[in-house]
N, C-alpha and C. Protein backbone atom coordinates (compact mmCIF):
# COMPACT_ATOMS: atom_id res chain seq x y z
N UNK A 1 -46.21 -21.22 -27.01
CA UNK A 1 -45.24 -22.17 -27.52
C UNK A 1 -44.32 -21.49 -28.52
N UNK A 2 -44.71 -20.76 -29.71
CA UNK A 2 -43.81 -19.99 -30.72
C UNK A 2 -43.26 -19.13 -29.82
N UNK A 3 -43.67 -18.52 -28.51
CA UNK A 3 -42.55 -17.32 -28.34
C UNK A 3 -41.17 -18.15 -27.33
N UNK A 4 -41.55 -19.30 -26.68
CA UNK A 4 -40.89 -20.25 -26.12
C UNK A 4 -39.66 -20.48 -27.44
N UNK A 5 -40.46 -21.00 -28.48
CA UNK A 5 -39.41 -21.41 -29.63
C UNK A 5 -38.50 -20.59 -29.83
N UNK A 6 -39.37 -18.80 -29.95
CA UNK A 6 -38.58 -18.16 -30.39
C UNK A 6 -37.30 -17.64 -29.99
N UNK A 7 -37.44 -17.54 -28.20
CA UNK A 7 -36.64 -17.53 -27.32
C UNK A 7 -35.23 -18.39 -27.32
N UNK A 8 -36.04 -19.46 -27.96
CA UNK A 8 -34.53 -20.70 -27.52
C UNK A 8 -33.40 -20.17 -28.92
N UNK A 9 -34.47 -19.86 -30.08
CA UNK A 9 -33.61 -19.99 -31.46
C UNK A 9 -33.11 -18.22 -30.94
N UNK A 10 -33.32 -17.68 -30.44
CA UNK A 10 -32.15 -16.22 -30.24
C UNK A 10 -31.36 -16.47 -29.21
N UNK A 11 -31.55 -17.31 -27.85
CA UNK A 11 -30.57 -18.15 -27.38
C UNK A 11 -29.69 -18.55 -27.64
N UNK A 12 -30.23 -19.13 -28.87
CA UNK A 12 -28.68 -20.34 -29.48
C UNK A 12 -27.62 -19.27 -30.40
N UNK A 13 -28.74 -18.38 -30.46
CA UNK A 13 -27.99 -17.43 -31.67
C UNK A 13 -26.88 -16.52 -31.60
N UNK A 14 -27.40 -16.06 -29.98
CA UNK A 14 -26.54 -14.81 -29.48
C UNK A 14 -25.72 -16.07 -28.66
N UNK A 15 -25.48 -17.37 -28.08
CA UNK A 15 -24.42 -17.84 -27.43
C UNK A 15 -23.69 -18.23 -28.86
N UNK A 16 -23.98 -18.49 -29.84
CA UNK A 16 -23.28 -18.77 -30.68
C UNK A 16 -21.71 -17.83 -31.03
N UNK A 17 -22.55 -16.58 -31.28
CA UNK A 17 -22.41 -15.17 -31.27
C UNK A 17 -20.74 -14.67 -30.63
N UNK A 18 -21.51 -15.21 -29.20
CA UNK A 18 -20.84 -15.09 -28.06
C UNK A 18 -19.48 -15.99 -28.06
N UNK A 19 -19.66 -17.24 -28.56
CA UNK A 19 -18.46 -17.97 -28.26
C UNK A 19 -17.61 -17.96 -29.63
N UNK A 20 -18.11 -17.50 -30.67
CA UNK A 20 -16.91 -17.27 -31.58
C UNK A 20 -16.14 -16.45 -31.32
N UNK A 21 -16.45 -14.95 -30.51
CA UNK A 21 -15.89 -14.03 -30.17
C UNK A 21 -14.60 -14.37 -29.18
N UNK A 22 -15.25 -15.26 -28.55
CA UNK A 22 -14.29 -15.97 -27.28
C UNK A 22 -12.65 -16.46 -28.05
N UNK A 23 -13.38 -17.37 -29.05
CA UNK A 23 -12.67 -18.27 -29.79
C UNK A 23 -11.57 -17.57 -30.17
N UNK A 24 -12.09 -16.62 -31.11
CA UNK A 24 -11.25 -15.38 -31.70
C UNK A 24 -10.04 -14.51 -30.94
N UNK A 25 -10.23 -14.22 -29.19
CA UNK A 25 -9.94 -13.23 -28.56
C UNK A 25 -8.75 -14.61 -28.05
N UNK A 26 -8.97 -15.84 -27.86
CA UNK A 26 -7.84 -16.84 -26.99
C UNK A 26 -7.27 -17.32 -28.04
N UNK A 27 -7.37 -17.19 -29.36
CA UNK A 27 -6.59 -17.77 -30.48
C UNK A 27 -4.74 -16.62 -30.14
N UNK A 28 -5.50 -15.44 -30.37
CA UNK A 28 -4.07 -14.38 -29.93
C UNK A 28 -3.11 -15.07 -28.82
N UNK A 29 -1.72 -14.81 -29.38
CA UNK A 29 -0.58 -15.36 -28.51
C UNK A 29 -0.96 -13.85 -27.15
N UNK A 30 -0.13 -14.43 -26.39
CA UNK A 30 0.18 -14.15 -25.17
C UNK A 30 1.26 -13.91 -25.18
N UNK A 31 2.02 -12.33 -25.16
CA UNK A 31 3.24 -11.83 -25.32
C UNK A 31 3.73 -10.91 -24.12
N UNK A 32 5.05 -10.92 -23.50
CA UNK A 32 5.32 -11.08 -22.27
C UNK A 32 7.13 -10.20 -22.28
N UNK A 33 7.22 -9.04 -21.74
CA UNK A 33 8.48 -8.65 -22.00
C UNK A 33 9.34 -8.38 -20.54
N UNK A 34 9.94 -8.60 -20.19
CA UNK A 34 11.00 -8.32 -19.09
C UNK A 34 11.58 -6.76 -19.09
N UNK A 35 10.74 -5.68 -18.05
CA UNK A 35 10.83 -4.87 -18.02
C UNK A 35 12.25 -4.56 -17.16
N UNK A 36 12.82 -5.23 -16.02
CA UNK A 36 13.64 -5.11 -15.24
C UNK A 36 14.29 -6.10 -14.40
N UNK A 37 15.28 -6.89 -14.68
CA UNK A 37 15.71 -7.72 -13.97
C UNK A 37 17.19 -7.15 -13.25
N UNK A 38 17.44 -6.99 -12.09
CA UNK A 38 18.55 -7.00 -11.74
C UNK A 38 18.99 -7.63 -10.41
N UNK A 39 20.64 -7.49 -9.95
CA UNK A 39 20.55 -7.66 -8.59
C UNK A 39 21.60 -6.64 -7.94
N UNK A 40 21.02 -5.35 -8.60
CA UNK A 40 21.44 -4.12 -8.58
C UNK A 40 20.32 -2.89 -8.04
N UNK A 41 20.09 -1.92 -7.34
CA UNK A 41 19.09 -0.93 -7.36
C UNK A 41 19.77 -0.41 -8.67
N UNK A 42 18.86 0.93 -8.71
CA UNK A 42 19.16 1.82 -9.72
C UNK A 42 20.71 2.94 -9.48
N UNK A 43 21.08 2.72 -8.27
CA UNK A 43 22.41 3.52 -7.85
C UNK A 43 23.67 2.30 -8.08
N UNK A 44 23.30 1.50 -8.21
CA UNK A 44 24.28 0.15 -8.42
C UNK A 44 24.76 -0.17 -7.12
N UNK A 45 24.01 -0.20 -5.55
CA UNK A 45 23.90 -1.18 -4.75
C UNK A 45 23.09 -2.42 -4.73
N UNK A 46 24.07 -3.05 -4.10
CA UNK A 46 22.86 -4.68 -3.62
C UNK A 46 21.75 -4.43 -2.82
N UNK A 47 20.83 -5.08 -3.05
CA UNK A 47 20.00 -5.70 -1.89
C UNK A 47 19.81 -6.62 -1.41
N UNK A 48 18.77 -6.62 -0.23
CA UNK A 48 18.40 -7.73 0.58
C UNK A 48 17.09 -7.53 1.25
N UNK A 49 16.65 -8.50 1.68
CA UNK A 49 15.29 -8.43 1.58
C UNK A 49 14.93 -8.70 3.26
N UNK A 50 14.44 -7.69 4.31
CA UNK A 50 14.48 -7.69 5.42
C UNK A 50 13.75 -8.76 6.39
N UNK A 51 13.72 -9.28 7.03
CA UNK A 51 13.28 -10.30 8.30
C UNK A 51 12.08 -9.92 8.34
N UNK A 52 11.34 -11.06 8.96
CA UNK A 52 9.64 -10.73 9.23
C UNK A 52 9.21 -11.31 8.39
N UNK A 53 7.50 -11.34 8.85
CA UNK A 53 6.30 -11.80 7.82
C UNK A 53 6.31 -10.67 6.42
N UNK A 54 6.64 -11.66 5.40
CA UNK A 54 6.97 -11.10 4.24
C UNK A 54 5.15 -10.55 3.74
N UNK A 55 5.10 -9.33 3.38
CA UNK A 55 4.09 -8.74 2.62
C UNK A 55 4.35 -7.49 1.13
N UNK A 56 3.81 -8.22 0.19
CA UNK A 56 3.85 -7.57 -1.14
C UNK A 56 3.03 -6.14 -0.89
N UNK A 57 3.00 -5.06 -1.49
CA UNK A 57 2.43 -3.89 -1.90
C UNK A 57 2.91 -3.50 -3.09
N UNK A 58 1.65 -3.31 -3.85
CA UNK A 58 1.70 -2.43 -5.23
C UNK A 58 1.30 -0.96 -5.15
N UNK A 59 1.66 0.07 -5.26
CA UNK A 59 0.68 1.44 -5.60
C UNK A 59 1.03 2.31 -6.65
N UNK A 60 0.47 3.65 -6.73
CA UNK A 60 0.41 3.73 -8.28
C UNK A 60 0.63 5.35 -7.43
N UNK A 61 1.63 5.91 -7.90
CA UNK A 61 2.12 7.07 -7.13
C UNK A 61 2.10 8.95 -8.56
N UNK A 62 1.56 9.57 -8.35
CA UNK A 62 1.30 10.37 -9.10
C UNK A 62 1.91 11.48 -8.64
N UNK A 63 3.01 12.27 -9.31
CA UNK A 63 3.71 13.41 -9.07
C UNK A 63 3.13 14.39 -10.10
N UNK A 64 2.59 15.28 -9.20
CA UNK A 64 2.55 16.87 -10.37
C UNK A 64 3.76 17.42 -10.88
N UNK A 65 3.75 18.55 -11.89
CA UNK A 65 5.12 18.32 -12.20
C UNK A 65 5.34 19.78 -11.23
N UNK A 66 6.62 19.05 -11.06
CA UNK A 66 7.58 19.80 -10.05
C UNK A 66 7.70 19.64 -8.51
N UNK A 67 6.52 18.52 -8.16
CA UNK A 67 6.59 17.56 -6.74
C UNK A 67 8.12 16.58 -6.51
N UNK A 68 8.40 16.86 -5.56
CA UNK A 68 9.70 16.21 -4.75
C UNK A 68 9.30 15.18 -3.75
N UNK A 69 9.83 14.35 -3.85
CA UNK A 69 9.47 13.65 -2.10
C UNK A 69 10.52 14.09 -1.17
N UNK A 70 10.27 13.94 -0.02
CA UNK A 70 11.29 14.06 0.96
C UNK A 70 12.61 13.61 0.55
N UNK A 71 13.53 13.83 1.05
CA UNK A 71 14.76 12.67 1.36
C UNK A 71 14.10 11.37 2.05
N UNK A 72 14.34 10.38 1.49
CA UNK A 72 14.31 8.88 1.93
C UNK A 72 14.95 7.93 1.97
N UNK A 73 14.40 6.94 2.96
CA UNK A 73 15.45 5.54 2.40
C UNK A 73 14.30 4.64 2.56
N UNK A 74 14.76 3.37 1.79
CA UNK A 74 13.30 2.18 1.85
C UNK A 74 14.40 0.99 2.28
N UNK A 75 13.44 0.16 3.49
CA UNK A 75 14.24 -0.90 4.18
C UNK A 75 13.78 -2.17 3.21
N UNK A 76 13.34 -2.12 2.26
CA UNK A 76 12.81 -3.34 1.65
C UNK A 76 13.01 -2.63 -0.07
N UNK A 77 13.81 -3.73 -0.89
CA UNK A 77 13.63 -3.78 -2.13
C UNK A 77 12.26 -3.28 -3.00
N UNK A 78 11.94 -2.82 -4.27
CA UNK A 78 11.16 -2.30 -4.70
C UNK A 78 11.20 -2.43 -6.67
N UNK A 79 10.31 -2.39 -7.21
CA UNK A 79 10.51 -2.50 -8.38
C UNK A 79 9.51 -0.80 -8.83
N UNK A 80 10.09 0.02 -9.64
CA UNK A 80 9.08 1.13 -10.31
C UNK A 80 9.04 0.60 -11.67
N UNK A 81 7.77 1.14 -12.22
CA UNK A 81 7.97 1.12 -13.64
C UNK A 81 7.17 2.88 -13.90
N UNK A 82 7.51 3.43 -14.79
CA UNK A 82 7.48 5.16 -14.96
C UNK A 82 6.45 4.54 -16.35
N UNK A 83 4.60 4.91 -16.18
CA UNK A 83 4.13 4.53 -16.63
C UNK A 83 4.13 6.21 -17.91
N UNK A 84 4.19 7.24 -17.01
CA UNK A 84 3.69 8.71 -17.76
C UNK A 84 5.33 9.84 -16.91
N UNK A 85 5.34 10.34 -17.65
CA UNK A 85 5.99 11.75 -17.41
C UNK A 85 7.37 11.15 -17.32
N UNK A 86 8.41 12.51 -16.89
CA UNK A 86 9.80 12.08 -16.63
C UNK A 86 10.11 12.74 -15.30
N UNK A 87 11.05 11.63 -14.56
CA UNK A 87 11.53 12.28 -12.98
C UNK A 87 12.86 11.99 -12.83
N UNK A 88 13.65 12.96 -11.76
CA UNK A 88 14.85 13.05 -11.85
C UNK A 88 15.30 12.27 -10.03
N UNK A 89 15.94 11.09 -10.07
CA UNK A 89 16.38 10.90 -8.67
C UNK A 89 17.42 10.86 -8.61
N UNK A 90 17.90 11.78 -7.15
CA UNK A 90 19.29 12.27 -6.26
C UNK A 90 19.48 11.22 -5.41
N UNK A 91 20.98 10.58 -5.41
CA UNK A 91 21.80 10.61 -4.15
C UNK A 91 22.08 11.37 -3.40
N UNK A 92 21.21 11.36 -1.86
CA UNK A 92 21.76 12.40 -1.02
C UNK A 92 23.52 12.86 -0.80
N UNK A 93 23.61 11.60 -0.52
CA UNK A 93 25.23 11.68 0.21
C UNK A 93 26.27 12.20 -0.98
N UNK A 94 26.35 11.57 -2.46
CA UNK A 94 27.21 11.42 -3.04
C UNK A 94 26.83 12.41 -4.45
N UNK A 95 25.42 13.00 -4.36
CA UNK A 95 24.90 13.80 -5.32
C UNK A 95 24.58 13.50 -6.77
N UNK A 96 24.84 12.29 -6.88
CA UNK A 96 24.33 11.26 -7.98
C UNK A 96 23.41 11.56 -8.44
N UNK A 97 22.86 11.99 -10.01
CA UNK A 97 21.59 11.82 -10.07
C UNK A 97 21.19 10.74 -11.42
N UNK A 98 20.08 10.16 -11.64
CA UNK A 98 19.81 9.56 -12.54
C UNK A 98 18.58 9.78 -12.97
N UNK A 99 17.47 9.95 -14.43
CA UNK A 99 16.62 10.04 -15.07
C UNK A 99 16.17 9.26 -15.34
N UNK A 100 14.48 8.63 -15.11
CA UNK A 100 13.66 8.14 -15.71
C UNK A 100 12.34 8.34 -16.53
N UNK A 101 12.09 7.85 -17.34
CA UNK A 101 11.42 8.57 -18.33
C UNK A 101 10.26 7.43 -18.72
N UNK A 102 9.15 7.64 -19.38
CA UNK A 102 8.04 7.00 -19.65
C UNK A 102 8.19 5.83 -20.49
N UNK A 103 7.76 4.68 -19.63
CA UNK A 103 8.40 3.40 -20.27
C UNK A 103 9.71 2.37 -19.32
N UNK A 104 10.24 3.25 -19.23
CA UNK A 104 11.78 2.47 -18.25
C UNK A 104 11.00 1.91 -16.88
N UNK A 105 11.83 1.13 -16.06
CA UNK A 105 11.66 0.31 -14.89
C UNK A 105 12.98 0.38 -14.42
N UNK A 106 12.62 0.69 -12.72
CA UNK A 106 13.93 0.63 -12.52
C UNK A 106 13.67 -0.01 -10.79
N UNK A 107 15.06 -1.05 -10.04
CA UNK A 107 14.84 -0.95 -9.03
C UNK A 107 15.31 -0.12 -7.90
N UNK A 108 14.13 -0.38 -7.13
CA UNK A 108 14.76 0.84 -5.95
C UNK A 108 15.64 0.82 -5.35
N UNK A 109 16.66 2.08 -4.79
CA UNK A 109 17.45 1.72 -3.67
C UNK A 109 17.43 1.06 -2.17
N UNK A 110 18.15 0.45 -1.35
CA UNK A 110 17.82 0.22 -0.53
C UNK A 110 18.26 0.37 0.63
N UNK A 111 18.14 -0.22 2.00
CA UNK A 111 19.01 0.52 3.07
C UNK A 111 19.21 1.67 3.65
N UNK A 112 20.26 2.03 3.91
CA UNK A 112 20.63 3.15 4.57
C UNK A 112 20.81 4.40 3.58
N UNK A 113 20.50 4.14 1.89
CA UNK A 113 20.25 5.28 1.15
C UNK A 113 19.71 5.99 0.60
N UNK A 114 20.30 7.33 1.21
CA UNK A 114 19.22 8.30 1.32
C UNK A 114 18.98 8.88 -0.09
N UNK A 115 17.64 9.52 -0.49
CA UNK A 115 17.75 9.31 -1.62
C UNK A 115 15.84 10.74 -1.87
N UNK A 116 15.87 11.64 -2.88
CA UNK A 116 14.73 12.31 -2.94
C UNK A 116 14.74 12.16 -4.83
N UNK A 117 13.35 11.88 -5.29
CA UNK A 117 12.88 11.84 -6.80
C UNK A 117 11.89 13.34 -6.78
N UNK A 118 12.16 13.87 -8.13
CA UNK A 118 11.19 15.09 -8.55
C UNK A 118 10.81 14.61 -10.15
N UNK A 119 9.85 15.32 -10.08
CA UNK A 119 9.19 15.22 -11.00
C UNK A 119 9.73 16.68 -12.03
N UNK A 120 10.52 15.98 -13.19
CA UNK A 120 10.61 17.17 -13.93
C UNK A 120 10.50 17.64 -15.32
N UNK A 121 9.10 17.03 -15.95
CA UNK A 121 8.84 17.10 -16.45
C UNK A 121 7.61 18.34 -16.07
N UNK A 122 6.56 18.24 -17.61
CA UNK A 122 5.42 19.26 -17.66
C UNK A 122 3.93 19.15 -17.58
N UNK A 123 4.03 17.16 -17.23
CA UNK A 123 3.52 16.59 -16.81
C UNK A 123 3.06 16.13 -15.87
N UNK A 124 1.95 15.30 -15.55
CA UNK A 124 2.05 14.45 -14.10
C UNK A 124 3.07 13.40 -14.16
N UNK A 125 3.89 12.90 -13.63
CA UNK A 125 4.38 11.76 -13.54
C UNK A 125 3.85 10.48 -12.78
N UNK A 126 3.45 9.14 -13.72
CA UNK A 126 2.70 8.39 -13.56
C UNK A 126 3.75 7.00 -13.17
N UNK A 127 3.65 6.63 -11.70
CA UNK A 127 4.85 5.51 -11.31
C UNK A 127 3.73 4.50 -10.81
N UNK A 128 4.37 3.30 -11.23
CA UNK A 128 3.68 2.16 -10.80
C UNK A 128 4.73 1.37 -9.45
N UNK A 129 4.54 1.10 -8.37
CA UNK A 129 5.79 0.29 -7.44
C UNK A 129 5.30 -0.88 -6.93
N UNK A 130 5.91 -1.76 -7.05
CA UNK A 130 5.88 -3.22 -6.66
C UNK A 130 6.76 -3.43 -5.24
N UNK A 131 6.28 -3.43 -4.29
CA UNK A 131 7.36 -3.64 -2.86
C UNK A 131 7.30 -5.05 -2.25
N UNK A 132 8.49 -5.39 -2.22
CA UNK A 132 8.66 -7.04 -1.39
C UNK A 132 9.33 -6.39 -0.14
N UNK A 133 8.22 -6.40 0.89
CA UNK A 133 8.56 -5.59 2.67
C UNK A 133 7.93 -6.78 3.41
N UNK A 134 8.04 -6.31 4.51
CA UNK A 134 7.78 -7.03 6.23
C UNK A 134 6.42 -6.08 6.49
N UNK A 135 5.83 -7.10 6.84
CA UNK A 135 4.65 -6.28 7.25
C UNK A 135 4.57 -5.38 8.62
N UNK A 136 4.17 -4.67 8.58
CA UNK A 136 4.68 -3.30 9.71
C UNK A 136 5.49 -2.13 9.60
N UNK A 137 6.40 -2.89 8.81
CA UNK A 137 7.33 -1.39 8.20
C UNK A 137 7.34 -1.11 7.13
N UNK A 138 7.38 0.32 7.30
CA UNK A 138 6.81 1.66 6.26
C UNK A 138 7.79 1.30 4.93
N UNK A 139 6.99 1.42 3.97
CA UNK A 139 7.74 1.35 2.60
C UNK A 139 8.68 2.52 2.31
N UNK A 140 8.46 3.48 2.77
CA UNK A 140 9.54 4.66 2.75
C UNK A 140 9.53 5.34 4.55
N UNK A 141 10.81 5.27 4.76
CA UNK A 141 11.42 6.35 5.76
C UNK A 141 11.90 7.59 5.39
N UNK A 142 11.43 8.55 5.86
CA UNK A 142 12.11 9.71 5.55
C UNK A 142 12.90 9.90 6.50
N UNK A 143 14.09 10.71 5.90
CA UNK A 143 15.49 10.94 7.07
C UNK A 143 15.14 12.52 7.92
N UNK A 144 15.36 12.40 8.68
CA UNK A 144 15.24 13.45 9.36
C UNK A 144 16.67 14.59 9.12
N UNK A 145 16.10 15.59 9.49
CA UNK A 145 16.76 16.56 8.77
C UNK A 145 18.11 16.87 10.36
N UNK A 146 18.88 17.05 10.25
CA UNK A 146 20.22 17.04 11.31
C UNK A 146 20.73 18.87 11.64
C-alpha cells in the first residue's frame, strides 16, 4: 500500500512538473516573417503554374563549394530559401547573373529559361525548395547541349 501511495504522490509530482513546463513553452508568442512574396521569379519574369494533378515537393539541395548544376529550365514555379553558403545564378541566353547568400529567398525561374546556379562560396551551400508542379514532371529539365 505505501509503495502504491508512493507511486501516485511522484505521479502527481512529475505531471505537475510536466505541465508547468508546457504552460511556460505556449505562453511564448508565435512570430512569423515573410521571407518572399512575389509575382516575379528572381530574373523578373512571370509565372504560371502548369496543367495537371497539382503536386507540392520540398527538398533540401546541398552544393559543395564549387558544384554547378547543369543548364536548366523548371516547368513549374518554385520558392528557394539559401539556408548556408553563397551561390551565383546565370542567365543562359542573356548572361545575367544574380547572388544569393545565407538567409535570402528567392523565386525560381520559369519556362523556357534556361538557367545554371554554382556554388561560390568556401562552403557547402545549404538550399531549401518548395515546388508547386504536376505530378509526373520533373522539377528540373536540363537543356540539351546543341
Amino acid at each position: 500500500m505505501r509503495a502504491l501511495l508512493f507511486s501516485a504522490i511522484c505521479l502527481t509530482g512529475l505531471l505537475a512538473v510536466s505541465c508547468s513546463n508546457t504552460k511556460d513553452q505556449a505562453s511564448a508568442p508565435i512570430t512569423s516573417d515573410v521571407l518572399v512574396s512575389s509575382t516575379e521569379s528572381w530574373d523578373g519574369e512571370g509565372f504560371s503554374y502548369p496543367q495537371g494533378k497539382a503536386e507540392m515537393t520540398f527538398i533540401k539541395a546541398v552544393f559543395p563549394p564549387g558544384a554547378k548544376t547543369p543548364v536548366h529550365t523548371h516547368p513549374q514555379p518554385g520558392v528557394v530559401y539559401v539556408e548556408k553558403g553563397w551561390i551565383k545564378c546565370t542567365l543562359t541566353e542573356s548572361g545575367n547573373e544574380r547572388e544569393f547568400r545565407r538567409g535570402e529567398a528567392l523565386v525560381t525561374s520559369t519556362g523556357d529559361t534556361q538557367h545554371a546556379c554554382k556554388n561560390i562560396g568556401s562552403e557547402d551551400a545549404v538550399l531549401f525548395v518548395a515546388w508547386a508542379g504536376v505530378e509526373g514532371v520533373p522539377l528540373m529539365q536540363p537543356v540539351k547541349a546543341e
